[in-house]
Protein backbone atom coordinates (compact mmCIF):
# COMPACT_ATOMS: atom_id res chain seq x y z
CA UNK A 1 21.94 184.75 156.91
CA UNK A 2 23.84 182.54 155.15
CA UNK A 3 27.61 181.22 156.10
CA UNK A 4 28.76 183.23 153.33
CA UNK A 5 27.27 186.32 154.38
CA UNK A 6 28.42 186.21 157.74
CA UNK A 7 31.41 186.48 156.98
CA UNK A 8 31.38 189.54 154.85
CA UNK A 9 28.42 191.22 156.98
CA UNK A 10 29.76 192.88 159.83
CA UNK A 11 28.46 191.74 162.52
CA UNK A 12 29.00 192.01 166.44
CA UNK A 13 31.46 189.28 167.74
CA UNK A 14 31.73 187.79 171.24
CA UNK A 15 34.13 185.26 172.59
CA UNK A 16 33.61 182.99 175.41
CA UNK A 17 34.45 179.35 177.01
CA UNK A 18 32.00 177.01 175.96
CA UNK A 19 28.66 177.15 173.75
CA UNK A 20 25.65 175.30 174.07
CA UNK A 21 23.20 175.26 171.50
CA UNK A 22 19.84 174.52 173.00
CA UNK A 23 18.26 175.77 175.87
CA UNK A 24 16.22 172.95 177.22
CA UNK A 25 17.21 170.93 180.43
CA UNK A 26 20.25 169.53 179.09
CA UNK A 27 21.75 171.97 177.63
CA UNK A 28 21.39 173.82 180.76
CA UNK A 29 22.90 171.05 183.21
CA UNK A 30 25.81 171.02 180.40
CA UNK A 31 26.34 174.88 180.68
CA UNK A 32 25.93 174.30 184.76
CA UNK A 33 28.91 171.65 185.09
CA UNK A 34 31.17 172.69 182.27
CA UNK A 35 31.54 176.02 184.85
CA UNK A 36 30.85 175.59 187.90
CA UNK A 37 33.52 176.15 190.78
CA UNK A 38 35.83 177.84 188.08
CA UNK A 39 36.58 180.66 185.84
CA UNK A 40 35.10 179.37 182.85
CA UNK A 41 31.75 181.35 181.15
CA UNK A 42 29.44 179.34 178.83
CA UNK A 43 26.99 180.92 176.65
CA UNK A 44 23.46 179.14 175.84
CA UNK A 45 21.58 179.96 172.64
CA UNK A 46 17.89 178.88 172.27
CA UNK A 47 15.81 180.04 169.77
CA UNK A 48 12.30 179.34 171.86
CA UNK A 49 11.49 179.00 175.02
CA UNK A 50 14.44 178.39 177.67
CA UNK A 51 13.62 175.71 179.31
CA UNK A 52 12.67 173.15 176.16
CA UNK A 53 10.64 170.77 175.21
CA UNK A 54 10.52 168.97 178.53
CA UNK A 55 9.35 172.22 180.24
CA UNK A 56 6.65 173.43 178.26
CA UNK A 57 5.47 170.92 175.81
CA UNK A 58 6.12 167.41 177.07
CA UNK A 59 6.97 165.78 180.39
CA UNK A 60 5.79 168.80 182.79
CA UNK A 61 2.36 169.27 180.73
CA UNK A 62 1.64 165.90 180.01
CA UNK A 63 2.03 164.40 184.23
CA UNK A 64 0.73 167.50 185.38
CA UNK A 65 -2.82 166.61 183.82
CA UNK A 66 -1.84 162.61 184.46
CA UNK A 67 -1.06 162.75 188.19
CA UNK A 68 -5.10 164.20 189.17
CA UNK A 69 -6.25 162.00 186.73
CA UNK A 70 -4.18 158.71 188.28
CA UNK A 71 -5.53 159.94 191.74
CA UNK A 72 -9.45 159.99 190.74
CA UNK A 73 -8.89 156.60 189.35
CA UNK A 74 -7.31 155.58 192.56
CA UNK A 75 -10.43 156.64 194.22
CA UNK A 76 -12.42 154.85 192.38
CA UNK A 77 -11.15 152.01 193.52
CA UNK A 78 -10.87 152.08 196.84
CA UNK A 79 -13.21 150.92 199.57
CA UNK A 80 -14.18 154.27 202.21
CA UNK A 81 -14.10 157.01 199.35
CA UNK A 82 -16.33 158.94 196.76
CA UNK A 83 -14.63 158.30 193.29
CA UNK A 84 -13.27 162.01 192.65
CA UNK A 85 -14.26 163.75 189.53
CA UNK A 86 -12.23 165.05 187.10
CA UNK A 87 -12.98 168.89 185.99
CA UNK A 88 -11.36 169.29 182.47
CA UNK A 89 -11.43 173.27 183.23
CA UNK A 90 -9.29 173.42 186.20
CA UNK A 91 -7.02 170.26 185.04
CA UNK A 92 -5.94 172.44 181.95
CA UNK A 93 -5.02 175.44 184.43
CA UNK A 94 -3.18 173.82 186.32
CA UNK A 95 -1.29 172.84 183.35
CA UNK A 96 -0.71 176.07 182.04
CA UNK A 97 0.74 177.14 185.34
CA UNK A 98 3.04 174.38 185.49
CA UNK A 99 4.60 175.62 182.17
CA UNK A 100 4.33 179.05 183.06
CA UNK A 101 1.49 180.10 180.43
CA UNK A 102 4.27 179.52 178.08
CA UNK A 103 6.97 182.07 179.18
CA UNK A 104 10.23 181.79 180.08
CA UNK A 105 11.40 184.83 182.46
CA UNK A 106 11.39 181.72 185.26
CA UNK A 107 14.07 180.17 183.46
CA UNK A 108 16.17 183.40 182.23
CA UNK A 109 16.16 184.48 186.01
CA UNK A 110 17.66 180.91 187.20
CA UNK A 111 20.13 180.92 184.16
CA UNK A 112 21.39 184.37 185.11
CA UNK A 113 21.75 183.75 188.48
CA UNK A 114 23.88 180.61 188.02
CA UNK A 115 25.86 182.65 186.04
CA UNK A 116 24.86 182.17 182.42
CA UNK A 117 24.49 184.08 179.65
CA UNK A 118 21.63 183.46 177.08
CA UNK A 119 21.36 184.68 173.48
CA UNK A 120 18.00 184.22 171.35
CA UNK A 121 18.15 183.19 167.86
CA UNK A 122 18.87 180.39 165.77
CA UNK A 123 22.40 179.01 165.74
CA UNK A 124 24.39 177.68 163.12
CA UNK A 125 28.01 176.00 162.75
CA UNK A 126 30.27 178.15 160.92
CA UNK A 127 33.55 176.92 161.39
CA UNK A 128 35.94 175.19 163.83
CA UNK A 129 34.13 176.55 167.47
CA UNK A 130 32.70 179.24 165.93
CA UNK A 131 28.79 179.80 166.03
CA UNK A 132 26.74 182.13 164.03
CA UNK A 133 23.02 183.52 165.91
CA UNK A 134 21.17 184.57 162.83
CA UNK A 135 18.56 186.66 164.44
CA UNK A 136 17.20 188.93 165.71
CA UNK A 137 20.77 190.59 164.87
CA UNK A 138 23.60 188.77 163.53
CA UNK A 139 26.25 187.83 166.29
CA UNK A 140 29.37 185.23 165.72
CA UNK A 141 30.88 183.83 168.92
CA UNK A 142 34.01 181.92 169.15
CA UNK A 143 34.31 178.99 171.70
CA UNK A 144 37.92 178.64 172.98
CA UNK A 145 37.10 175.61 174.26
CA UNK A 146 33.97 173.13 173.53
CA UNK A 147 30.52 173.62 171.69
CA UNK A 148 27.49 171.66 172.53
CA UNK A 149 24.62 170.57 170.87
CA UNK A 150 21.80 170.01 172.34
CA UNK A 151 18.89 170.91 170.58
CA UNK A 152 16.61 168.30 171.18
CA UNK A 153 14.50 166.51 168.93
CA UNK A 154 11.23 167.05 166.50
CA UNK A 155 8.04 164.72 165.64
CA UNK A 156 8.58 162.30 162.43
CA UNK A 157 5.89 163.20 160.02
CA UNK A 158 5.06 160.42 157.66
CA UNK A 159 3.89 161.78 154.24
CA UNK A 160 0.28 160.48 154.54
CA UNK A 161 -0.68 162.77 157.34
CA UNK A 162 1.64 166.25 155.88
CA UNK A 163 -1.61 167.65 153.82
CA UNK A 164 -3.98 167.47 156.94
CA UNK A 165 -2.39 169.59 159.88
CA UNK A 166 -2.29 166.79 162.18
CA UNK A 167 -1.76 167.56 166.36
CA UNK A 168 1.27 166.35 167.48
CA UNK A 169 2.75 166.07 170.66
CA UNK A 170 2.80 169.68 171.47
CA UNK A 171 -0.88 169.89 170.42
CA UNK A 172 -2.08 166.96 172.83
CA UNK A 173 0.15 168.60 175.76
CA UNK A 174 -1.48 171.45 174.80
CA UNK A 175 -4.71 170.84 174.63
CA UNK A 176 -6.91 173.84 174.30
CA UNK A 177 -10.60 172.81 172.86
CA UNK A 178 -10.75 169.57 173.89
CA UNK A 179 -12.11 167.56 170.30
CA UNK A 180 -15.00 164.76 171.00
CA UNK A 181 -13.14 162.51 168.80
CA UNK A 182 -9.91 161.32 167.97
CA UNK A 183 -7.73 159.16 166.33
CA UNK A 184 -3.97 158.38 168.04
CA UNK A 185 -1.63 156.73 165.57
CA UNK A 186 1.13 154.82 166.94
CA UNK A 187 1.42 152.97 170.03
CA UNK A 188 4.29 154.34 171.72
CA UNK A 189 4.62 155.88 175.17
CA UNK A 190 3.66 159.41 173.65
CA UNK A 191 0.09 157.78 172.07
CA UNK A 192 -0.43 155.81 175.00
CA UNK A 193 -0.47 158.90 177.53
CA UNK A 194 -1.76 161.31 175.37
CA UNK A 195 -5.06 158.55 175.04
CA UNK A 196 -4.81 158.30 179.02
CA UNK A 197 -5.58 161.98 179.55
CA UNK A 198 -7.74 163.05 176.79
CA UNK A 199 -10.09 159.91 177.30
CA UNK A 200 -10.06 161.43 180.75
CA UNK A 201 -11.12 164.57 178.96
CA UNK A 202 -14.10 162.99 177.71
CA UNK A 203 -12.44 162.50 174.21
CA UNK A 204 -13.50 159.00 171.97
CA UNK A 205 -10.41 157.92 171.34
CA UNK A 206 -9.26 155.34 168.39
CA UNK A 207 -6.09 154.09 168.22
CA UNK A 208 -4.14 152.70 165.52
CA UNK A 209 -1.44 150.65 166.13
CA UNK A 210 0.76 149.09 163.39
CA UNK A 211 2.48 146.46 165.69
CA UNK A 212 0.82 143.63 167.91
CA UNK A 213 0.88 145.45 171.00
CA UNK A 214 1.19 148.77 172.60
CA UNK A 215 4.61 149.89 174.05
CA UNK A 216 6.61 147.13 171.70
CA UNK A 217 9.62 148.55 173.25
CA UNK A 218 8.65 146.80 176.49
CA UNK A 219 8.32 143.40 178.12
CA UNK A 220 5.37 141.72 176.46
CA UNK A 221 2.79 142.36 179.47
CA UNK A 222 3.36 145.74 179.98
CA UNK A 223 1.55 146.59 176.93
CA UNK A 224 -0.92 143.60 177.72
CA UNK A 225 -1.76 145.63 180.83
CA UNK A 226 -2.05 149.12 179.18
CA UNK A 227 -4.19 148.09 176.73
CA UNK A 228 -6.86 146.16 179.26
CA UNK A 229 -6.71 149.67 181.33
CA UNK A 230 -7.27 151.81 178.03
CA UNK A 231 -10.37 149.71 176.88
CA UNK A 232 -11.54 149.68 179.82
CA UNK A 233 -11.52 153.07 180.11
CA UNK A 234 -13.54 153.54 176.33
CA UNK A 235 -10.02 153.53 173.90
CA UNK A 236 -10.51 151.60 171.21
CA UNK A 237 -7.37 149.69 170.30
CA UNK A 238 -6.59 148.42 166.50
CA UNK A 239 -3.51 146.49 166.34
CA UNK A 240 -1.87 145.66 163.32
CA UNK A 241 -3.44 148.56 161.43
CA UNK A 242 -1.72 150.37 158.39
CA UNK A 243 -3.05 153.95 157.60
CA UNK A 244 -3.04 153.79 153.83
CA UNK A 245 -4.89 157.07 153.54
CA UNK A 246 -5.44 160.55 155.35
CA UNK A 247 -7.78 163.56 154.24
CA UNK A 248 -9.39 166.74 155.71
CA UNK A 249 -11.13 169.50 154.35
CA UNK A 250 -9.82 172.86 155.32
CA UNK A 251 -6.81 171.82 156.70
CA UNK A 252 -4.92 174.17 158.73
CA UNK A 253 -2.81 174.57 162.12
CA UNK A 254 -4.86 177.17 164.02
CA UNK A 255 -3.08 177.19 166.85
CA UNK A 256 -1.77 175.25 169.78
CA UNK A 257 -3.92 172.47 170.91
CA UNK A 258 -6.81 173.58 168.75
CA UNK A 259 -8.92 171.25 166.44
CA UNK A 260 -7.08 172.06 163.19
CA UNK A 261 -9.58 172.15 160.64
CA UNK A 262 -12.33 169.54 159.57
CA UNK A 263 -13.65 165.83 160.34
CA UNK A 264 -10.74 163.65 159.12
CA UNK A 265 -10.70 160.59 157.33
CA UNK A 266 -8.70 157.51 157.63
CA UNK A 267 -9.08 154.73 155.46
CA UNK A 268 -6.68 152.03 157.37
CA UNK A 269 -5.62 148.26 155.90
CA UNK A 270 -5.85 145.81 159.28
CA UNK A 271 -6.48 141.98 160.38
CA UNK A 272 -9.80 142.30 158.90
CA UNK A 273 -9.58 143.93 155.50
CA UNK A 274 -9.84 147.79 154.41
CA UNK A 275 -11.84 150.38 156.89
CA UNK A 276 -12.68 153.74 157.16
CA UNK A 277 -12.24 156.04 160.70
CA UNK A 278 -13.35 159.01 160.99
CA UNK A 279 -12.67 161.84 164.10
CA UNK A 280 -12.55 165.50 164.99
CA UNK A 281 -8.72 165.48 165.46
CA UNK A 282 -5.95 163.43 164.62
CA UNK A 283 -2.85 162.73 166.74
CA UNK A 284 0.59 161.73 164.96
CA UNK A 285 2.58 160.20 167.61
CA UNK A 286 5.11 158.06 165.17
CA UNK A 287 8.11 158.96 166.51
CA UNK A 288 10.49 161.79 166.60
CA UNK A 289 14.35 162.22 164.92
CA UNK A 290 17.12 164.76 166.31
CA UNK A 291 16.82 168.46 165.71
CA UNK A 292 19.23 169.10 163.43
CA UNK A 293 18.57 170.66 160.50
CA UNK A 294 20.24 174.23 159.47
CA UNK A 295 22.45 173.35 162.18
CA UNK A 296 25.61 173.68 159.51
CA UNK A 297 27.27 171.01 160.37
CA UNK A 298 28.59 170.83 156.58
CA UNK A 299 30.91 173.86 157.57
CA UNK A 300 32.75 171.56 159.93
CA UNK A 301 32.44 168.60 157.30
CA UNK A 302 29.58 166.41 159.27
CA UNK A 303 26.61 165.39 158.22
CA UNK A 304 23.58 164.41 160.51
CA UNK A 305 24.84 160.28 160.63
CA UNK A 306 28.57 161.72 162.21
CA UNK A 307 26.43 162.40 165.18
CA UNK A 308 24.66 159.65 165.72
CA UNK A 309 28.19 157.58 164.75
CA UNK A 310 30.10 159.60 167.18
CA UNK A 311 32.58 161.23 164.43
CA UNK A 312 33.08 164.48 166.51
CA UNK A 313 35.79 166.61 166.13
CA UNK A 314 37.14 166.55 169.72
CA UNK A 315 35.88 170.17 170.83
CA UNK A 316 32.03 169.20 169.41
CA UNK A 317 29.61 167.39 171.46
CA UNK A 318 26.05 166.08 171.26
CA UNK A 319 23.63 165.61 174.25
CA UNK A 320 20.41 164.53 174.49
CA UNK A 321 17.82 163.95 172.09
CA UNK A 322 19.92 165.27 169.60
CA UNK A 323 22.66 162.65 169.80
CA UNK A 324 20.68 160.15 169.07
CA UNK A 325 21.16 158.22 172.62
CA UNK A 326 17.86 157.13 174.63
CA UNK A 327 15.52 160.12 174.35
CA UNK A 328 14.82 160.94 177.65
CA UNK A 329 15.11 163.84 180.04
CA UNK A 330 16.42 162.53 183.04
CA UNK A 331 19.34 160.54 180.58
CA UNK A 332 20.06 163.52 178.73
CA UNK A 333 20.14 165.41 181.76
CA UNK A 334 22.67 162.59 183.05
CA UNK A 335 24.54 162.72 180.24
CA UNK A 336 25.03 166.89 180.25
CA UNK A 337 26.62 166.32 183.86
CA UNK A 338 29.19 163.87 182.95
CA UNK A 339 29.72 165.57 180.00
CA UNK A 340 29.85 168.86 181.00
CA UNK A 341 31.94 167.68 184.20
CA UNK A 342 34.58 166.37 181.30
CA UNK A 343 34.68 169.79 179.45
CA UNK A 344 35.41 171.24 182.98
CA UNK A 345 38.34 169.18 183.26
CA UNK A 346 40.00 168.99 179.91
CA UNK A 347 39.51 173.08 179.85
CA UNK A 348 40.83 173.36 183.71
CA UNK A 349 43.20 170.49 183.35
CA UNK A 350 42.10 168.97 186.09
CA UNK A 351 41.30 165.24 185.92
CA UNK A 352 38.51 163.42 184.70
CA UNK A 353 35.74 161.87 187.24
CA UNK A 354 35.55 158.25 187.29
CA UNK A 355 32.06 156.75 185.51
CA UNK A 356 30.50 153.42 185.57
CA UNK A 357 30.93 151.65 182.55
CA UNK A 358 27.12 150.36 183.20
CA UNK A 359 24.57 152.73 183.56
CA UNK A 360 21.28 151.42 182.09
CA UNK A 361 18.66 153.41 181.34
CA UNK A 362 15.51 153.71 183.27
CA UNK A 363 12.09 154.61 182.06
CA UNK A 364 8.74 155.09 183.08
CA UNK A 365 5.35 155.21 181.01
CA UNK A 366 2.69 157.53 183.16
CA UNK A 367 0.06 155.45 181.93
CA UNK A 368 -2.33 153.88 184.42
CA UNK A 369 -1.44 151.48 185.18
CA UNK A 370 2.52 153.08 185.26
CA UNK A 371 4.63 151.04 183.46
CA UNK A 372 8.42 151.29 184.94
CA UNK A 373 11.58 149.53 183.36
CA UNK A 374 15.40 149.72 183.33
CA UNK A 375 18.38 147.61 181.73
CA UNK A 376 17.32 144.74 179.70
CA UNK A 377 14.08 142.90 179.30
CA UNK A 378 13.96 139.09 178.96
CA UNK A 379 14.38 138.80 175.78
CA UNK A 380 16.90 141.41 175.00
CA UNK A 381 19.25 139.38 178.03
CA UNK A 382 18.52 136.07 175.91
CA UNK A 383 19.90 137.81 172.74
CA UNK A 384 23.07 139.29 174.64
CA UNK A 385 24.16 135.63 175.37
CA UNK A 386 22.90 135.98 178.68
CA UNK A 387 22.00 132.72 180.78
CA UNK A 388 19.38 134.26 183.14
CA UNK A 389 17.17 133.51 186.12
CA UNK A 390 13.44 135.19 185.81
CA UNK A 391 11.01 136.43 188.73
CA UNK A 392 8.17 137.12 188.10
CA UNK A 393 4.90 137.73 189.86
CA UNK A 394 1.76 139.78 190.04
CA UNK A 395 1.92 143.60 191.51
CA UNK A 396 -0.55 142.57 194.37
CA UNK A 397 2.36 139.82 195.43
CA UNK A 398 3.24 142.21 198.43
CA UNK A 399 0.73 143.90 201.40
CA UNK A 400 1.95 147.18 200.63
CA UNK A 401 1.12 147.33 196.95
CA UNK A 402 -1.87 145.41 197.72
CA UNK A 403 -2.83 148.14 199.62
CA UNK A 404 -2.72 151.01 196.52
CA UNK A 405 -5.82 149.93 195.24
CA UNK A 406 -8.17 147.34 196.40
CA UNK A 407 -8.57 145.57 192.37
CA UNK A 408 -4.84 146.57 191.61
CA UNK A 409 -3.46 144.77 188.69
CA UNK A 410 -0.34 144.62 187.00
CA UNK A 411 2.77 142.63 187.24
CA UNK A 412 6.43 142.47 188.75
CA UNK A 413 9.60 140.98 187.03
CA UNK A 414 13.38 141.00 187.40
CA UNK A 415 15.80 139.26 185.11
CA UNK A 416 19.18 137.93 186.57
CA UNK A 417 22.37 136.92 185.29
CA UNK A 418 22.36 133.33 186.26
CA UNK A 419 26.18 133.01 186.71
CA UNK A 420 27.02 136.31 188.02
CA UNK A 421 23.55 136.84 190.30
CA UNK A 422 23.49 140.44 188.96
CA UNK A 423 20.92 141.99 188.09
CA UNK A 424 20.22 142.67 184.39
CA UNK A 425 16.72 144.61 184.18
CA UNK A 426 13.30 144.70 185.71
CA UNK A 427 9.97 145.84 185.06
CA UNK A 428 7.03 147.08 187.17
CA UNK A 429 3.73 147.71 185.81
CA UNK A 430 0.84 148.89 188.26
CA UNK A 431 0.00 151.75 190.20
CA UNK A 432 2.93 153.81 191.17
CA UNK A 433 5.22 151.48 189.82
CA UNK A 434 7.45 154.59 189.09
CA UNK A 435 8.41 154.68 192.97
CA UNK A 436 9.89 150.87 192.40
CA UNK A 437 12.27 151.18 189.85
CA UNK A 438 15.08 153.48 191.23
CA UNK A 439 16.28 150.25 193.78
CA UNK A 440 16.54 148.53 190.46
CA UNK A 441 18.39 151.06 188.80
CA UNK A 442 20.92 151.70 192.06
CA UNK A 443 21.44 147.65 192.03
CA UNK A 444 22.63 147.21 188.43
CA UNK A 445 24.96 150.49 188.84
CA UNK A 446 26.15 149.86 191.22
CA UNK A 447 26.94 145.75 190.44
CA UNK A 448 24.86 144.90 193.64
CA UNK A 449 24.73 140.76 193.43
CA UNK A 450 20.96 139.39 194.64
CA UNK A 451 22.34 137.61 197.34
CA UNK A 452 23.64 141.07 199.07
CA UNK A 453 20.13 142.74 197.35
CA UNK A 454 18.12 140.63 199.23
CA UNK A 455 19.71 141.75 202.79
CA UNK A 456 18.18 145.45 201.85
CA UNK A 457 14.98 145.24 203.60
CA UNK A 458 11.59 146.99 202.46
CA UNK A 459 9.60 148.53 205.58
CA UNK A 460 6.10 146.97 205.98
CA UNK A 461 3.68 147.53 204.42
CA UNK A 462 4.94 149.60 201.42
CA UNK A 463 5.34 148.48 198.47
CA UNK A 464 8.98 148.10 198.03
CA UNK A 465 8.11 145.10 200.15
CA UNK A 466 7.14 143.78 196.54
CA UNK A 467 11.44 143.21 196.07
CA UNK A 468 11.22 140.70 198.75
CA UNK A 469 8.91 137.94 197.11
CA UNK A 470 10.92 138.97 193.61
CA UNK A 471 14.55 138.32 195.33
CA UNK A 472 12.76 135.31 197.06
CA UNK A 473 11.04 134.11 193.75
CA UNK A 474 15.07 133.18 192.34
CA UNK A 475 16.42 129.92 192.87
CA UNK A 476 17.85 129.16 196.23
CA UNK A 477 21.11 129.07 195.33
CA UNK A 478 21.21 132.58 193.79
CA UNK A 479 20.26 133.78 197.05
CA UNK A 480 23.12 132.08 199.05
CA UNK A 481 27.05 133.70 198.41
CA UNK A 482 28.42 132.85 195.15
C-alpha cells in the first residue's frame, strides 16, 4: 500500500511509546531499555523471523557447525587422543535446533513476556513518528515519542553474479545438500568461515580473493595465518583475482541452502593471466549494505546517506547494521542499550547515563585458527598520529596456550600509546583466541595504563598468562609509573 493510500484507506490505528522497526537482537535490546522499570510500551515490527539475522541465518548457525568442527581439529592435534570425526548429518541438526528449525514462537514468547508487543508486516515511514505495517492488514501507529530503525542489513550483489542464483550467506548457514564443489568470492570474515565449515563438510573449495590477503581488514598476519590453516586444510586460495565473468545453465534459487541450478563458470583475470573455474555452487560473500529500501524515509525528507551522516530528526534513530556503524551483533546490541537507555530518559525525563567517549570495537573471526581484535591495528595507530610501542610474539609464548594444542600456531600483539602507556588495540590469532580479547577490550575502556595492566595477574597455566610476556615484551620504562 502506498503512502497515498494509507491515508485514504481506512485502516486500524494504534498509538504507543516507542517503535522499533526490526525484530532482530537489536531492535529487541532497544525495545527492552527504552521501557524497562517504567510506564512506557514499545511496539516491534518485523516482517520475518523475530529474532533476525543473527538468530537464524548468521552468527548462531554459522559457530554452531564451527565450534564441533574447531574441537575435532583440536583433537587432532593433541598427544593421548583419537582425532574425532566430523559427521556432516548430525552437525547440520544440531544447527537447525540451534535456530529453532526456523521458527520463531521462542522469541514471540520472550518478547511477550518482557512486555512487548510485536506486529508482522513490512513497515514504512509515513510521516513525523508515524509508521505504516502494510500487511497482512493495513495498520498505522503513531509513536509519541521515538521510532527506531533497526532493520539490519542485506548481501551486496555485484551485477556479474545477478543472472546465476548465487548462495549467499543465508545459503552457506544454511546448508542443506552439501555441493562437492565450490567457489567463495571474497575474502572477508563471512568467506573465510563459510570455507572453514563446508571444507569440513567435505566441500572443494576455491576461493577468490581480489585483495593480497584474506581478512584485509586485519593486522597483516592474521590473514597470513588463516590462509596457511585453509590450505592446509584443501582451500585453494587465489589472491588478487578479478571475476570478469559468471554463467550457469538453469539458474534458479531452489531453496535454502540448496545447489541452485547447474555447474557454474567463472572465467577470473589474476597474477597469472585469464582462467576459467568451474564448481557445483557459488558463494557471494562481497559484502553487505543497510536494509533500507521501501523504508520511506522520503516521507520524512531523508534519503538512505542522512543515516549513515547522522541527519536524524531528533525522535528517529538508527541501530545496528542499518546505521551504518560496525556491523556486528554484540555492537549493535551495545548500541540498542545506550540508546534505548537515552529514549528512556528523554521520554521519562530522567537524566541521561554517563558513556565512555572510547569504546572500541571488538571482533572475532571463528576461523581456525580464531582470529580476535579490538581498537586499532598498527597501522591504523600510525595513521592517527599515534607514537606507539608494539608487542608482539607468537601464541605459544605462554604455558597455558602452549598447552591448547601441542603444534599451536598463531600470533599475539598489542599496540601502545607510547606517551600515554594506554592501550590502543590488540590482536590474537590462534586457538581460542576469542577468550583473550575481552581483557583487551576492558583495558582500553576503561583507560587502564600498562603499567597498572601489568599488576592484573593471569592464573597459571591458562592462557591469559599469554598478557604477561605481551605487557613484559614493552619497553621498561612503559612498565614503571608514568
Amino acid at each position: 500500500m502506498s503512502t497515498e493510500d494509507a491515508n485514504t484507506a481506512k485502516v486500524e490505528t494504534l498509538t504507543t511509546d516507542i517503535i522499533i522497526i526490526g525484530g532482530g537482537p537489536v531492535g529487541e535490546n532497544a525495545a527492552q531499555y527504552a521501557t524497562e522499570d517504567s510506564d512506557l510500551e514499545a511496539i516491534i515490527i518485523e516482517e520475518e523471523l523475530l529474532g533476525g539475522e543473527c538468530s537464524y541465518y548468521a552468527c548462531i548457525p554459522s559457530k554452531t557447525m564451527l565450534r564441533p568442527i574447531e574441537l575435532a581439529h583440536e583433537t587432532q592435534h593433541l598427544q593421548g587422543l583419537t582425532g574425532a570425526r566430523i559427521e556432516a548429518d548430525a552437525l547440520l541438526q544440531r544447527r537447525d535446533e540451534w535456530v529453532s528449525h526456523y521458527e520463531d514462537k521462542g522469541q514471540i514468547d520472550w518478547a511477550q513476556g518482557a512486555g512487548l508487543r510485536v506486529e508482522r508486516g513490512h513497515a514504512q515511514l509515513i510521516g513525523e513518528r508515524r509508521v505504516l505495517i502494510n500487511e497482512p492488514n493495513p495498520v498505522v501507529v503513531h509513536a509519541r515519542h521515538a521510532v527506531v530503525i533497526a532493520t539490519g542489513s542485506q548481501p551486496t550483489v555485484p551485477s556479474t553474479f545477478v543472472d546465476v542464483a548465487p548462495w549467499l550467506s543465508r545459503d552457506a548457514t544454511g546448508v542443506r545438500e552439501v555441493p562437492d564443489s565450490l567457489i567463495i568470492v571474497g575474502g572477508g570474515v563471512v568467506a573465510v568461515e563459510a570455507a572453514t565449515w563446508m571444507a569440513a563438510l567435505g566441500t572443494r573449495v576455491r576461493m577468490l580473493v581480489r585483495g593480497q590477503s584474506l581478512l584485509s581488514g586485519q593486522e597483516p598476519f592474521a590473514g597470513e595465518h588463516v590462509t596457511k590453516a585453509l590450505e592446509s586444510a584443501g582451500v585453494i586460495v587465489d589472491r588478487e583475482t578479478k571475476v570478469e565473468a559468471c554463467y550457469r545453465p538453469g539458474a534458479e534459487d531452489t531453496g535454502l541452502g540448496q545447489i541452485h541450478g547447474g555447474q557454474v563458470t567463472v572465467q577470473t583475470l589474476g597474477p597469472d593471466g585469464e582462467s576459467t573455474v568451474t564448481a557445483d555452487e557459488i558463494l557471494v560473500a562481497t559484502g553487505r549494505e543497510p536494509r533500507l529500501n521501501e523504508l520511506g524515509l522520503e516521507s520524512v525528507g531523508l534519503a538512505d546517506e542522512d543515516i549513515a551522516a547522522r541527519r536524524l530528526p531528533e525522535w528517529l534513530y538508527a541501530l545496528g547494521d542499518a546505521s551504518s556503524e560496525a556491523p556486528l551483533t554484540h555492537w549493535g546490541k551495545y548500541r540498542a542499550r545506550v540508546i534505548g537507555a537515552q529514549i528512556r530518559a528523554r521520554a521519562t525525563g530522567e537524566e541521561s547515563e554517563s558513556v565512555p567517549e572510547n569504546v572500541p570495537v571488538p571482533q572475532v573471526v571463528y576461523s581456525d585458527p580464531q582470529v580476535a581484535s579490538v581498537g586499532m591495528t598498527e597501522a591504523e595507530a600510525r595513521k592517527d598520529g599515534h607514537e606507539i610501542e608494539v608487542s608482539q610474539l607468537p601464541f605459544t609464548s605462554s604455558a597455558g596456550t602452549s598447552l591448547l594444542r601441542d603444534d599451536a600456531e598463531g600470533t599475539a600483539q598489542i599496540v601502545v600509546d607510547a606517551r600515554t602507556g594506554l592501550l590502543l588495540g590488540a590482536t590474537f590469532v590462534g586457538p581460542e583466541a576469542a577468550e583473550l580479547i575481552h581483557p583487551a577490550t576492558v583495558a582500553i575502556v576503561g583507560q587502564v595504563p600498562v603499567h597498572v595492566l601489568r599488576h592484573a595477574v593471569p592464573s597459571f597455566p591458562s592462557a591469559s598468562e599469554l598478557w604477561l610476556p605481551l605487557l613484559e615484551g614493552l619497553p621498561r620504562r612503559m612498565r614503571l609509573t608514568l
